[in-house]
N, C-alpha and C. Protein backbone atom coordinates (compact mmCIF):
# COMPACT_ATOMS: atom_id res chain seq x y z
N UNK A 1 3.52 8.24 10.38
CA UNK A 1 3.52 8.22 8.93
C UNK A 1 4.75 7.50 8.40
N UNK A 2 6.29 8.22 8.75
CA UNK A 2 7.24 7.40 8.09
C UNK A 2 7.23 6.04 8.91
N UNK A 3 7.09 5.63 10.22
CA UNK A 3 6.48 4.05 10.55
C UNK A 3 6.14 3.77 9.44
N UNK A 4 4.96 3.54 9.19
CA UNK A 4 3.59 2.60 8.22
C UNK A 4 4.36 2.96 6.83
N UNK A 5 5.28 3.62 6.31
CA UNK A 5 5.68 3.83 5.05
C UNK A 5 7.06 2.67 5.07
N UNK A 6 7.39 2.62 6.06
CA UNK A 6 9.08 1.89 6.43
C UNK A 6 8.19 0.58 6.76
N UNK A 7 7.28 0.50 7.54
CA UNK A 7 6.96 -1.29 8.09
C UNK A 7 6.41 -1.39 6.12
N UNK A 8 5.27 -1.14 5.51
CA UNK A 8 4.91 -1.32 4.17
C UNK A 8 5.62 -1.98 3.10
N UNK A 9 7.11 -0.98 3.09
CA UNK A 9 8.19 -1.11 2.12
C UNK A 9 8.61 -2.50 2.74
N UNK A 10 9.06 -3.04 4.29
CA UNK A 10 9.65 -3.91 4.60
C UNK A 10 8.96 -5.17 4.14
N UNK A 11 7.69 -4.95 4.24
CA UNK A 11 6.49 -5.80 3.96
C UNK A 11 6.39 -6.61 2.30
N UNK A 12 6.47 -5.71 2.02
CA UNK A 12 5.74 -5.62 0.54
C UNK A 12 7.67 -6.26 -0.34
N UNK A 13 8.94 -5.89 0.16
CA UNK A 13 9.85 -5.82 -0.31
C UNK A 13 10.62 -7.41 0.04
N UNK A 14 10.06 -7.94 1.34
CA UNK A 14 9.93 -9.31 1.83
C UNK A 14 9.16 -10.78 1.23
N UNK A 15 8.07 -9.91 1.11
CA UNK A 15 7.02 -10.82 0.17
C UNK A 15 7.55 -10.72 -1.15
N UNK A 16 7.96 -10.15 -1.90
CA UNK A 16 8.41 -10.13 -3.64
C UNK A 16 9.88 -11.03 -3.52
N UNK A 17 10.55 -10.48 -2.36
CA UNK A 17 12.00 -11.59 -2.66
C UNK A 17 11.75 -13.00 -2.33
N UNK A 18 10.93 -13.20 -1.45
CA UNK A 18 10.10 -14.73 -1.22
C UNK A 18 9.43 -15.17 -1.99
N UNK A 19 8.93 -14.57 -2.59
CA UNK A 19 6.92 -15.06 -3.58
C UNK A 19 7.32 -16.23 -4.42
N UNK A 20 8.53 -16.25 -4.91
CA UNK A 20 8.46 -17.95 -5.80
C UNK A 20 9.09 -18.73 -4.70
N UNK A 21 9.36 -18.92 -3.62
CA UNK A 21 9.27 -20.00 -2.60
C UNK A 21 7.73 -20.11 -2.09
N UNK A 22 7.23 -19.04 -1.53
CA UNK A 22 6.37 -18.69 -0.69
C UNK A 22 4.72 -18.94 -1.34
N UNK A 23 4.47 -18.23 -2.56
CA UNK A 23 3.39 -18.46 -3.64
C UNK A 23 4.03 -18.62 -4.84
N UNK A 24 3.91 -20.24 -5.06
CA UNK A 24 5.20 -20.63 -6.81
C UNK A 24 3.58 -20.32 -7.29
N UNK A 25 2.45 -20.08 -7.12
CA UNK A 25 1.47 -19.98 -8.06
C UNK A 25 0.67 -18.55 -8.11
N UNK A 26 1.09 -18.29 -6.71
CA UNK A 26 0.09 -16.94 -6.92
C UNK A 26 0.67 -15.96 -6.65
N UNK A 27 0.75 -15.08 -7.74
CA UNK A 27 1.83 -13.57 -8.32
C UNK A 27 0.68 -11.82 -8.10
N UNK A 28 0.77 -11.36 -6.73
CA UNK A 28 0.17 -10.76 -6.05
C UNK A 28 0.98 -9.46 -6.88
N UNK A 29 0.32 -8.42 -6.62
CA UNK A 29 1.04 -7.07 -6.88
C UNK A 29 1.33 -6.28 -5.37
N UNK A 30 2.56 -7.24 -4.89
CA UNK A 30 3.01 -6.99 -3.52
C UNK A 30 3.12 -5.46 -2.94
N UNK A 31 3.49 -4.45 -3.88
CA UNK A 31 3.81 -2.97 -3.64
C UNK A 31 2.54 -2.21 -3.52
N UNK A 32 1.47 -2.92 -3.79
CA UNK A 32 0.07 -2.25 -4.39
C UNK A 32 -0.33 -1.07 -3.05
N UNK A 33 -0.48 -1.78 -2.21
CA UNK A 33 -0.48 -1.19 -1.05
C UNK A 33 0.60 -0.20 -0.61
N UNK A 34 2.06 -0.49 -0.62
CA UNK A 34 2.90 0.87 -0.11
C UNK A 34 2.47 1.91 -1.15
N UNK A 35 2.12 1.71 -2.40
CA UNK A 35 1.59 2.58 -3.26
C UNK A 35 0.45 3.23 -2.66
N UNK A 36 -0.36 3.13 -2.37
CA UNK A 36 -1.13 3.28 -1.83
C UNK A 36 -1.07 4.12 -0.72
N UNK A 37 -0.04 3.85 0.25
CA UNK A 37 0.16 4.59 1.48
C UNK A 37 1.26 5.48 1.07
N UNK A 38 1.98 5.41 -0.15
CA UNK A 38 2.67 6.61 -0.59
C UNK A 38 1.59 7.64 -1.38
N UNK A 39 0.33 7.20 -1.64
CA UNK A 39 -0.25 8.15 -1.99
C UNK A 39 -0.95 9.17 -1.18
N UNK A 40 -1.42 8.71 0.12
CA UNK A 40 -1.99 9.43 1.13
C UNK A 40 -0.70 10.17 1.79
N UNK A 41 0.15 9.51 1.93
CA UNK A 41 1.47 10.40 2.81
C UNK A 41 2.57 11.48 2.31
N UNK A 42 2.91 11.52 0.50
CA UNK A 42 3.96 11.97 -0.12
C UNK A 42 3.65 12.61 -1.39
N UNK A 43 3.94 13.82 -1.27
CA UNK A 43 4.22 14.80 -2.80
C UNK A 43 4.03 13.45 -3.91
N UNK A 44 3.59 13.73 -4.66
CA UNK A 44 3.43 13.08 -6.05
C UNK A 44 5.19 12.91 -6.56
N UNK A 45 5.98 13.92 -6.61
CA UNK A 45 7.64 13.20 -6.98
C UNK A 45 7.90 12.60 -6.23
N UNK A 46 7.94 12.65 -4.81
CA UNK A 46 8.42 11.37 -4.00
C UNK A 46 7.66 9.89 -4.45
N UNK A 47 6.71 10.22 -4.58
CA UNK A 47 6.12 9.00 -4.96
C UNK A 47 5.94 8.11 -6.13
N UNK A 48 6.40 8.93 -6.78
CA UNK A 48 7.08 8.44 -8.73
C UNK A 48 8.27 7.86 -8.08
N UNK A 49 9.24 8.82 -7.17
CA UNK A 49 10.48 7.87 -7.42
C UNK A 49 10.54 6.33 -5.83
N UNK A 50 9.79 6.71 -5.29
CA UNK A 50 9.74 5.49 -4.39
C UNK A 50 8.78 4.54 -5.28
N UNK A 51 8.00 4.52 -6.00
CA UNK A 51 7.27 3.47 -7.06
C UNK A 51 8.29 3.39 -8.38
N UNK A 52 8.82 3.85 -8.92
CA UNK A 52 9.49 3.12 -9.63
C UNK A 52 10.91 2.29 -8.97
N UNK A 53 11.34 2.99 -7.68
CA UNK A 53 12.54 1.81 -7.13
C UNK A 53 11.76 0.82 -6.54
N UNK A 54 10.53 0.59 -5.94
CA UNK A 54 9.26 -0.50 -5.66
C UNK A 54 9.37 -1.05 -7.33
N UNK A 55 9.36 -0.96 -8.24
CA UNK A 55 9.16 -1.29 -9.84
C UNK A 55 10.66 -1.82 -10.15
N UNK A 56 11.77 -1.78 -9.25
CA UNK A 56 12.97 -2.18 -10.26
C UNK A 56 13.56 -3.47 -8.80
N UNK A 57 12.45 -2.90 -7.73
CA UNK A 57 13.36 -4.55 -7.16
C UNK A 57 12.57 -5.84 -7.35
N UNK A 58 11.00 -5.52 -7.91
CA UNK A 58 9.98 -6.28 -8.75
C UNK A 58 10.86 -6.90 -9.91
N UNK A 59 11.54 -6.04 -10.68
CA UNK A 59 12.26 -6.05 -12.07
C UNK A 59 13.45 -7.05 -11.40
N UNK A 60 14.28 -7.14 -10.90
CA UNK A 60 15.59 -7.50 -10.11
C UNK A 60 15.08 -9.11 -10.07
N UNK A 61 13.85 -9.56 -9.13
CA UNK A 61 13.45 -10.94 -9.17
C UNK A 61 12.22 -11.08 -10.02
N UNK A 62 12.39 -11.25 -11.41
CA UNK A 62 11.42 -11.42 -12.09
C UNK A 62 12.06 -11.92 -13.16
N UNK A 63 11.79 -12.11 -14.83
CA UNK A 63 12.38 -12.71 -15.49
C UNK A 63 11.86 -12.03 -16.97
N UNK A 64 11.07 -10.42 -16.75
CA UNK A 64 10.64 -9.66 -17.63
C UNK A 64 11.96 -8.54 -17.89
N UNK A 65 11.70 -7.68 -18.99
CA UNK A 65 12.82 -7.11 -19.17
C UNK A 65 12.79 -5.75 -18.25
N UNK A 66 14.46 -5.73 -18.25
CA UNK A 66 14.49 -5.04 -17.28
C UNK A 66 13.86 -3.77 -16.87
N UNK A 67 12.89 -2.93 -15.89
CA UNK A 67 12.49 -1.57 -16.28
C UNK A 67 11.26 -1.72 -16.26
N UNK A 68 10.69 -3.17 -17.13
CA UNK A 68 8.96 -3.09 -17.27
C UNK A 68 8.02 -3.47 -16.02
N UNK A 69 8.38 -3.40 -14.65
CA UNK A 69 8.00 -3.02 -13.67
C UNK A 69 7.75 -1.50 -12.78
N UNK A 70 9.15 -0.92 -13.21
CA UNK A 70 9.40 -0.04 -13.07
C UNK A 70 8.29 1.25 -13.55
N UNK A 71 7.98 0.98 -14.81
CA UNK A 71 7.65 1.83 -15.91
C UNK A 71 5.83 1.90 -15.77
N UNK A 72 5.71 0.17 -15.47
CA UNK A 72 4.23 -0.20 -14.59
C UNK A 72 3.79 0.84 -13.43
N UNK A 73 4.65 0.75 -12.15
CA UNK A 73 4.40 1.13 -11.25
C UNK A 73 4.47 2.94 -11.14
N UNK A 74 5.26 3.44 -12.26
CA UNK A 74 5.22 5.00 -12.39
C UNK A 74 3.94 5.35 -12.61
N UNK A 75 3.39 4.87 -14.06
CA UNK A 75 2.14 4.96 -14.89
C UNK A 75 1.00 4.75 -13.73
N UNK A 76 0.97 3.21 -12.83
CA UNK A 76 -0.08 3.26 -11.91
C UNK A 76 -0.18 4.19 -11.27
N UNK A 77 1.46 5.02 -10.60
CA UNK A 77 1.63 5.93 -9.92
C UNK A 77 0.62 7.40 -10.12
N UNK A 78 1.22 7.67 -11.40
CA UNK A 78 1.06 8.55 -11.91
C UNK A 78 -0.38 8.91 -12.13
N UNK A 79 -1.20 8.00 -12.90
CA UNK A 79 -2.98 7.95 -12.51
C UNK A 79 -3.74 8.03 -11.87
N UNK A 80 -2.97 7.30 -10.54
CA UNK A 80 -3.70 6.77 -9.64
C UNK A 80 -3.65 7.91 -8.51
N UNK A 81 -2.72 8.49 -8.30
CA UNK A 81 -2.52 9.46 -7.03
C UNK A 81 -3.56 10.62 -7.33
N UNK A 82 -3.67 11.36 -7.97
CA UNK A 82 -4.94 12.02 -8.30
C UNK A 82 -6.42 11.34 -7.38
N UNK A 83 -6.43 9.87 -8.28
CA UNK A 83 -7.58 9.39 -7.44
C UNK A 83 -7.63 9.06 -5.92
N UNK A 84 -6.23 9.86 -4.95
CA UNK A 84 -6.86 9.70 -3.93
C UNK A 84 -7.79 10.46 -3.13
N UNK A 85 -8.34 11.14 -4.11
CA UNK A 85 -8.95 11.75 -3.50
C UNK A 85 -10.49 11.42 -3.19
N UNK A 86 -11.20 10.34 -3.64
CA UNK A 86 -12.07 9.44 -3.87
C UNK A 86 -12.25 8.45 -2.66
N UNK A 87 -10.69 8.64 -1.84
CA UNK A 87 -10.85 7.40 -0.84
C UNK A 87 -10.38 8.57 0.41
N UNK A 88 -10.23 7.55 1.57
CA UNK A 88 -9.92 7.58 2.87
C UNK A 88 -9.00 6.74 3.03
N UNK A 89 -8.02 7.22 4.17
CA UNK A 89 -6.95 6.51 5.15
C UNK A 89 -7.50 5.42 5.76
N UNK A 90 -8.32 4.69 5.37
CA UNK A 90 -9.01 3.59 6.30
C UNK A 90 -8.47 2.30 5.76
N UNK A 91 -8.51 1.27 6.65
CA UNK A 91 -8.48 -0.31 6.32
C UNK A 91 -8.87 -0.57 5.00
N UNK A 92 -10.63 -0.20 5.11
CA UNK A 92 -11.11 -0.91 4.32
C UNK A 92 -10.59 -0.54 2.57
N UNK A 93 -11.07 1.02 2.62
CA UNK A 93 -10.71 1.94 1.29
C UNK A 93 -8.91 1.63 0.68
N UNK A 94 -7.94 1.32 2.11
CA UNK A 94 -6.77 1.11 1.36
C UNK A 94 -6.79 -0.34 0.31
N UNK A 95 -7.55 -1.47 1.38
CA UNK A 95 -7.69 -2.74 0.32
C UNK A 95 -8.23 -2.46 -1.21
N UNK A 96 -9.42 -1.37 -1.01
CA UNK A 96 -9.88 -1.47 -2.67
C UNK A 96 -8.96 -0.76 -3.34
N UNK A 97 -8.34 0.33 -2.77
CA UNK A 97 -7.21 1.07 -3.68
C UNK A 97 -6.54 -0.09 -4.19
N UNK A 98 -5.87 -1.00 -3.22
CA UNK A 98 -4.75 -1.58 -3.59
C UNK A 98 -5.75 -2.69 -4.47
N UNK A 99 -6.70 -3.21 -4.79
CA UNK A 99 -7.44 -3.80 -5.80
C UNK A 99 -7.46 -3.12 -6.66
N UNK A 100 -7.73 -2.00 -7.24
CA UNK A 100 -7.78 -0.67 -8.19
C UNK A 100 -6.15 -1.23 -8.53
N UNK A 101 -5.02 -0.39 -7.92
CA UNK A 101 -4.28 -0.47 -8.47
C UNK A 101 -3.76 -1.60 -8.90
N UNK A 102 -3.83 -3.33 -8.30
CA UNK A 102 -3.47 -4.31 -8.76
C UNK A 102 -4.40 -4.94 -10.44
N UNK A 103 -5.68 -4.46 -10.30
CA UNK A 103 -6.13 -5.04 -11.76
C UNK A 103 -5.40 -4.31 -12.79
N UNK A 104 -5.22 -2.66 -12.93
CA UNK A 104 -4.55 -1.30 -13.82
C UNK A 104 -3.29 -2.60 -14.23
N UNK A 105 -2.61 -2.66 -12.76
CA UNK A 105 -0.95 -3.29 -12.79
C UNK A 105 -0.96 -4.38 -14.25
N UNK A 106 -1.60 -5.31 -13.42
CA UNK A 106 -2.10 -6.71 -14.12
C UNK A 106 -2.31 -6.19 -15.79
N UNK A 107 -3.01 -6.06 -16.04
CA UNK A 107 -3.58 -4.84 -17.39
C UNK A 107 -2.25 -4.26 -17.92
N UNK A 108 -1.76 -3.56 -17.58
CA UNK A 108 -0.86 -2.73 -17.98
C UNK A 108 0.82 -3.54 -17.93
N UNK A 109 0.45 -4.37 -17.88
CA UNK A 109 1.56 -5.82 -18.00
C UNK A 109 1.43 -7.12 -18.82
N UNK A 110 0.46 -6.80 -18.91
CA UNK A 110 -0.18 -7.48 -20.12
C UNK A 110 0.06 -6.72 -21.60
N UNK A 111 -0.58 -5.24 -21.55
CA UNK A 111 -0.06 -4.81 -23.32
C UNK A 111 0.94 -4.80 -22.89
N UNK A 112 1.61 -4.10 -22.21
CA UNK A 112 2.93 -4.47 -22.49
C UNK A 112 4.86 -5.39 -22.73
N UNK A 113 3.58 -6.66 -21.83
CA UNK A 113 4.53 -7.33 -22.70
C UNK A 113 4.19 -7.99 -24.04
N UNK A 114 3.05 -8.00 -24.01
CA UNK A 114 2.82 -7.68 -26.03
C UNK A 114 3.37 -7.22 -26.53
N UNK A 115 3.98 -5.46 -26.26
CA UNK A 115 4.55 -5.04 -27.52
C UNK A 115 5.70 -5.44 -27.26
N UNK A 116 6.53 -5.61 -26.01
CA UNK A 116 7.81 -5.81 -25.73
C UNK A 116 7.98 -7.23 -26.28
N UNK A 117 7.44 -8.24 -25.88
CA UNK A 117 7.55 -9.57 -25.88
C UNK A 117 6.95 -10.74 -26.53
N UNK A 118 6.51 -11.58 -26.02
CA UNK A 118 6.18 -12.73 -27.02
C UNK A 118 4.01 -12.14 -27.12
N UNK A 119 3.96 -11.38 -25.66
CA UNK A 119 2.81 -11.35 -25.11
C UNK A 119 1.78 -12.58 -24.75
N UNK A 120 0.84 -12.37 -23.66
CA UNK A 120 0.28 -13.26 -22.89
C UNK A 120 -1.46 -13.83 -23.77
N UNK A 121 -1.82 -14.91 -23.71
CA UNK A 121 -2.75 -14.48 -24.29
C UNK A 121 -3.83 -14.72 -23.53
N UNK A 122 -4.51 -13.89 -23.84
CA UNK A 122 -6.14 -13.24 -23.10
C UNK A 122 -7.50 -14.62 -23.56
N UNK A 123 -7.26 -15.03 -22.23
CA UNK A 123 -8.68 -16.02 -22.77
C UNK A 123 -9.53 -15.76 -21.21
N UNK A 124 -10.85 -15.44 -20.86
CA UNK A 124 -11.62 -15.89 -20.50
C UNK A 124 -11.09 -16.04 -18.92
N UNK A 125 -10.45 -17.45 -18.69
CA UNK A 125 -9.65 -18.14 -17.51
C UNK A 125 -8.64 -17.30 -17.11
N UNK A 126 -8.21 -16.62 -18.05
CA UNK A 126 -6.79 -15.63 -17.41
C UNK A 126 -7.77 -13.96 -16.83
N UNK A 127 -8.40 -13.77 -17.48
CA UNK A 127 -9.49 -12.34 -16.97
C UNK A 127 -10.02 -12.53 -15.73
N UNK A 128 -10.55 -14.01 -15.70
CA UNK A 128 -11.53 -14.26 -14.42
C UNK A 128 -9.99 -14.59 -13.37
N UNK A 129 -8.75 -15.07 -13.44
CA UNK A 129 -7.94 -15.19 -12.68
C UNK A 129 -6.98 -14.75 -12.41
N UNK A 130 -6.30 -13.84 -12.85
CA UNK A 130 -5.36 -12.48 -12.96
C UNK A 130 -6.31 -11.44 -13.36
N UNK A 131 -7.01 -11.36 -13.16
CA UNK A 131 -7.48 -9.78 -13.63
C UNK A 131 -7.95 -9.69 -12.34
N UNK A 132 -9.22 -10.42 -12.19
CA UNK A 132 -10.27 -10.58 -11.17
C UNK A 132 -10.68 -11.14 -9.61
N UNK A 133 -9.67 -12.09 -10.08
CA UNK A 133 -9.52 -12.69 -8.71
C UNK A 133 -8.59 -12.38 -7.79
N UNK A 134 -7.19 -12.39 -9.12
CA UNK A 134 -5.61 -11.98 -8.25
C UNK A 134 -6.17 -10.46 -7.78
N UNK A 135 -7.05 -9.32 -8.37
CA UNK A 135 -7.23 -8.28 -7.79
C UNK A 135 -7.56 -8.26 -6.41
N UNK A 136 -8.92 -9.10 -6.36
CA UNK A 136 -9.62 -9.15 -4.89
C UNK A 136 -8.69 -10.00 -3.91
N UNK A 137 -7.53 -10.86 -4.28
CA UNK A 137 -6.67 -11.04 -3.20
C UNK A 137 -5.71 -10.04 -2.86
N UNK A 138 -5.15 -9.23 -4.25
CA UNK A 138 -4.44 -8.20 -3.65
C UNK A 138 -5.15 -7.48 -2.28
N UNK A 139 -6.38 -7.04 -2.77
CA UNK A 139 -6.77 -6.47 -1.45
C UNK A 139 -6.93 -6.73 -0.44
N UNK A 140 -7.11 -8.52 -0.05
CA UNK A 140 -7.57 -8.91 0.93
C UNK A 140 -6.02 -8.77 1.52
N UNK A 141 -4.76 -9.00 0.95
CA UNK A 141 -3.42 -8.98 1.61
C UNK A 141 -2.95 -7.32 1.67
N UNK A 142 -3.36 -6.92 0.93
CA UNK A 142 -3.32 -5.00 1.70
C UNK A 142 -3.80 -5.67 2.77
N UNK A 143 -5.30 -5.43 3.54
CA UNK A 143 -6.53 -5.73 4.26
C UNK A 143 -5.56 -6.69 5.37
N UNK A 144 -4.74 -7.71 4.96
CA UNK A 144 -4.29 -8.50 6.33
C UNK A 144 -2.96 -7.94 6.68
N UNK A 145 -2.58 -7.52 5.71
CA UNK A 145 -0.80 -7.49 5.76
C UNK A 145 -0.05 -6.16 6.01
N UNK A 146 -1.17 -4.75 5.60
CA UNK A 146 -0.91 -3.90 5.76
C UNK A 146 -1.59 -2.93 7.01
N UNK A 147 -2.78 -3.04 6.00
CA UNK A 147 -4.05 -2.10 7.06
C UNK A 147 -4.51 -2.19 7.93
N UNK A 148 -4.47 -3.90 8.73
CA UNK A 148 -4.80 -3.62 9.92
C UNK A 148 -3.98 -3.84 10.56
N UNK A 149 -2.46 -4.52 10.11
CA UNK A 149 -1.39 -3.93 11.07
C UNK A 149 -1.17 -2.81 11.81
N UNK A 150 -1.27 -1.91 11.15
CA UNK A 150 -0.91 -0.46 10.64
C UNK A 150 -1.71 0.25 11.72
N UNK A 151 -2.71 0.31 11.40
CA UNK A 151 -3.99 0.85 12.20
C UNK A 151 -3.94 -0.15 13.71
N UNK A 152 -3.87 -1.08 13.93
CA UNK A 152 -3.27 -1.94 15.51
C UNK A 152 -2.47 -0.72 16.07
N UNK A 153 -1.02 -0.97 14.94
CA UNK A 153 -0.11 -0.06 15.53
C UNK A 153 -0.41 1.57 15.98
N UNK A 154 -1.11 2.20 15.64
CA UNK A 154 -1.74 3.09 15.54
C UNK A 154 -2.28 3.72 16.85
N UNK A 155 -3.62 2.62 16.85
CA UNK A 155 -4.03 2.57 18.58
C UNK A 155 -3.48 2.19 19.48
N UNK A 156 -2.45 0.94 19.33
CA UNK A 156 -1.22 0.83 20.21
C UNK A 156 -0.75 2.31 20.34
N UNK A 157 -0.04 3.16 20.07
CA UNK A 157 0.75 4.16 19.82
C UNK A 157 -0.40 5.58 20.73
N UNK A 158 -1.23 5.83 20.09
CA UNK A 158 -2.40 6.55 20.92
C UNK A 158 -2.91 6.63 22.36
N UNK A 159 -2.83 4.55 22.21
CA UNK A 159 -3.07 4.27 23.79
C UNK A 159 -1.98 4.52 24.97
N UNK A 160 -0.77 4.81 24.36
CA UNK A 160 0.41 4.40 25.08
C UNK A 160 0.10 6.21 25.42
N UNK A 161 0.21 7.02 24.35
CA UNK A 161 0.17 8.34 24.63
C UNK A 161 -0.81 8.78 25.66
N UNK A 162 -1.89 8.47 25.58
CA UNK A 162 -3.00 9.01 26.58
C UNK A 162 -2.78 8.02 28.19
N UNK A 163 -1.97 7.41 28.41
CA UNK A 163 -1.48 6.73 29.71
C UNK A 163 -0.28 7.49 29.99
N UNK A 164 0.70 7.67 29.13
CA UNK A 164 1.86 9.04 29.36
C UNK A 164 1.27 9.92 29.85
N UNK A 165 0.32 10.73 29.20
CA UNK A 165 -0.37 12.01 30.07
C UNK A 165 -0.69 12.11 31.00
N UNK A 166 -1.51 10.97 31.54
CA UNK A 166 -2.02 10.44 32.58
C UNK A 166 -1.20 10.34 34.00
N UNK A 167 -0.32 9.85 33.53
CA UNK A 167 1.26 9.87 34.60
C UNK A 167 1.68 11.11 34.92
């Protein structure tokens, strides 16, 4: 458990300090997933305060005001952990979580930098491509980057145990 919570964070905390070298075009909701695996593994307060420090090193390389990551990732937090109860610890179910929680994100960064800011405007091309699309890649990078690492490591770890016994 703390493995896949520590490789996640390393993951997810790697990709956000890279993402404008790495994708200058495509702005993933990198944490979506440790969110995700903080929801199956941790008390609901642990997991407010590991999603909002996931929300302020978002905030740290970004160019929004300071906090409105932070404040994102509580609120997703906060909604969303309830609904795990709807899913399973699996590959597949973590990708749609982390789709679930990346469209909410997306959404919920949008009004708000409306009221905060100049706000974004909503046409059509931005719904079908940050709402919709950037969602279903979030998941597919849960799906490559997290879940079936994770789960590899897993049966690695199992297999090694049942050959220990064996000895």
């Amino acid at each position: 458990m703390k493995t896949s919570l520590i490789f996640s964070f390393i993951i997810a905390t790697f990709f956000t300090i890279f993402s404008s070298s790495l994708f200058p075009y495509f702005k993933p909701v990198f944490y979506a997933p440790f969110l995700v695996l903080l929801f199956f593994n941790l008390r609901i307060s642990s997991t407010l305060w590991l999603s909002c420090l996931s929300g302020l090193i978002v905030d740290l390389f970004s160019s929004t005001h300071l906090g409105l990551h932070a404040l994102i990732s509580i609120l997703c937090a906060s909604f969303f952990y309830r609904q795990k109860r709807f899913f399973k610890e699996t590959p597949i179910n973590i990708a749609i979580f982390s789709s679930l929680i990346s469209f909410v994100y997306v959404l919920l960064n949008a009004i708000l930098l409306f009221v905060f800011e100049k706000g974004i405007k909503i046409t059509p091309s931005w719904v079908m491509t940050d709402l919709i699309a950037m969602s279903f890649f979030d998941g597919l990078y849960a799906l490559i980057c997290f879940a079936l690492p994770i789960k590899a490591f897993e049966m690695i770890k199992k297999r090694k145990l049942v050959e220990d016994d064996d000895e």
